[in-house]
Protein backbone atom coordinates (compact mmCIF):
# COMPACT_ATOMS: atom_id res chain seq x y z
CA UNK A 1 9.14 7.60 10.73
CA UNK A 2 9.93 3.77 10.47
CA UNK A 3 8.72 1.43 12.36
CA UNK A 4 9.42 -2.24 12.37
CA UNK A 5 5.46 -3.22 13.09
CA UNK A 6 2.15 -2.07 11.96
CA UNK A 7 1.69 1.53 12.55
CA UNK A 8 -1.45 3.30 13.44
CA UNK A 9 -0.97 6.77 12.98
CA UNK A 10 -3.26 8.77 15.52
CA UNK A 11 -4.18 12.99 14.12
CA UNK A 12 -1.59 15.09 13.66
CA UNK A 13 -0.48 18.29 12.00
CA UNK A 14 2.89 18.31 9.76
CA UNK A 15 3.04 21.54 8.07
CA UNK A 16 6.50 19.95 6.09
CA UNK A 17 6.82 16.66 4.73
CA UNK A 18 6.14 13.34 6.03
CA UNK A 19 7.63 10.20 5.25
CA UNK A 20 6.07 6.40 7.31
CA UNK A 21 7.54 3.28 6.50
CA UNK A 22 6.05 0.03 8.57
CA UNK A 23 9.08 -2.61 6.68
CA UNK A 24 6.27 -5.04 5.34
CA UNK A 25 3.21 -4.40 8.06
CA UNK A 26 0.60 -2.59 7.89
CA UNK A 27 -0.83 1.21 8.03
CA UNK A 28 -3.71 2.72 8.94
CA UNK A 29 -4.89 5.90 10.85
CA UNK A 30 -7.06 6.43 13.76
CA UNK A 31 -7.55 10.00 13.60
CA UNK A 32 -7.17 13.33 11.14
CA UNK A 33 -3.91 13.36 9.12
CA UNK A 34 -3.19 17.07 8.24
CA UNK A 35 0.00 17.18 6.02
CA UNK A 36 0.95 19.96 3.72
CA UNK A 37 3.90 18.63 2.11
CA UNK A 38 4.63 15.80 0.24
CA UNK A 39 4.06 12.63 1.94
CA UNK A 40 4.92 9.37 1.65
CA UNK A 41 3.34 5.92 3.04
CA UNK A 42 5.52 2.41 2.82
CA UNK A 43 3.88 -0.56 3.92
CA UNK A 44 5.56 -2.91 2.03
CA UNK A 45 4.08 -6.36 1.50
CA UNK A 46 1.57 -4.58 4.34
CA UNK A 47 -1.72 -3.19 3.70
CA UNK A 48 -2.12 0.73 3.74
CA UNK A 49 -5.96 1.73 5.05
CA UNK A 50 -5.97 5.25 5.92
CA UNK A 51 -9.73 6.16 6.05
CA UNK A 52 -10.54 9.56 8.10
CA UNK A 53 -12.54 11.67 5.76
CA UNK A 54 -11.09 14.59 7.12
CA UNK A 55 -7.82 13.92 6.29
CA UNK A 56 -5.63 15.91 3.89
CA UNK A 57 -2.30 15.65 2.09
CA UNK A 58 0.66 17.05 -0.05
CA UNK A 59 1.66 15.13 -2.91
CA UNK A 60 1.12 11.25 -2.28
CA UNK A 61 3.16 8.70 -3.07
CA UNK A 62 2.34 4.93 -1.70
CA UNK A 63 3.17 2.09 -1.14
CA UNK A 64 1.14 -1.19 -0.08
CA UNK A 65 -0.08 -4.61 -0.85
CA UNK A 66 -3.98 -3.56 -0.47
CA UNK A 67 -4.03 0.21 -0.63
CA UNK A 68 -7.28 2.30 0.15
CA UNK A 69 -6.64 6.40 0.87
CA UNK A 70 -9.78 8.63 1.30
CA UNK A 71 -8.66 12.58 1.25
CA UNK A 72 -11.04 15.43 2.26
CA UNK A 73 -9.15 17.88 -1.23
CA UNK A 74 -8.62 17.14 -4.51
CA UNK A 75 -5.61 14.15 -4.54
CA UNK A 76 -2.28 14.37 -5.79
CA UNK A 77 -1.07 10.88 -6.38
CA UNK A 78 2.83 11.53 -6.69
CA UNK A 79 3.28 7.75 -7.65
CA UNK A 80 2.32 4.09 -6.21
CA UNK A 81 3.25 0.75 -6.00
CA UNK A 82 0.44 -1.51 -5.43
């Protein structure tokens, strides 16, 4: 998903991958993430808040100016650019 403003990303279920790119703005969540698969998160020059505790992930790879990511499993930080 790309999206050419800041993206709040409301609970979901993605039992592949997932891929969100805001192009410099920022990220954050307002409900339960649930994504098996890798995942990545772009926000640029953007920050990247993405603070449900219940929240869990594939591999992570990020992206952001201020980045803060709290995961209810063990995390698997893929790579980041901070």
């Amino acid at each position: 998903m790309t999206e050419n403003a800041a993206l709040d990303l409301a609970g979901t279920t993605i039992s592949g991958t997932g891929s969100f790119n805001s192009r410099n703005n920022a990220i954050t969540d307002s409900g339960t993430l649930a994504i098996a698969g890798a995942t990545t998160f772009n926000s640029g020059s953007g920050n990247l808040t993405l603070d449900q505790m219940a929240s869990t992930f594939g591999s992570l790879t990020l992206t952001g100016a201020n980045v803060s990511v709290i995961e209810n499993a063990a995390m698997d930080l893929a790579g980041a650019t901070i």
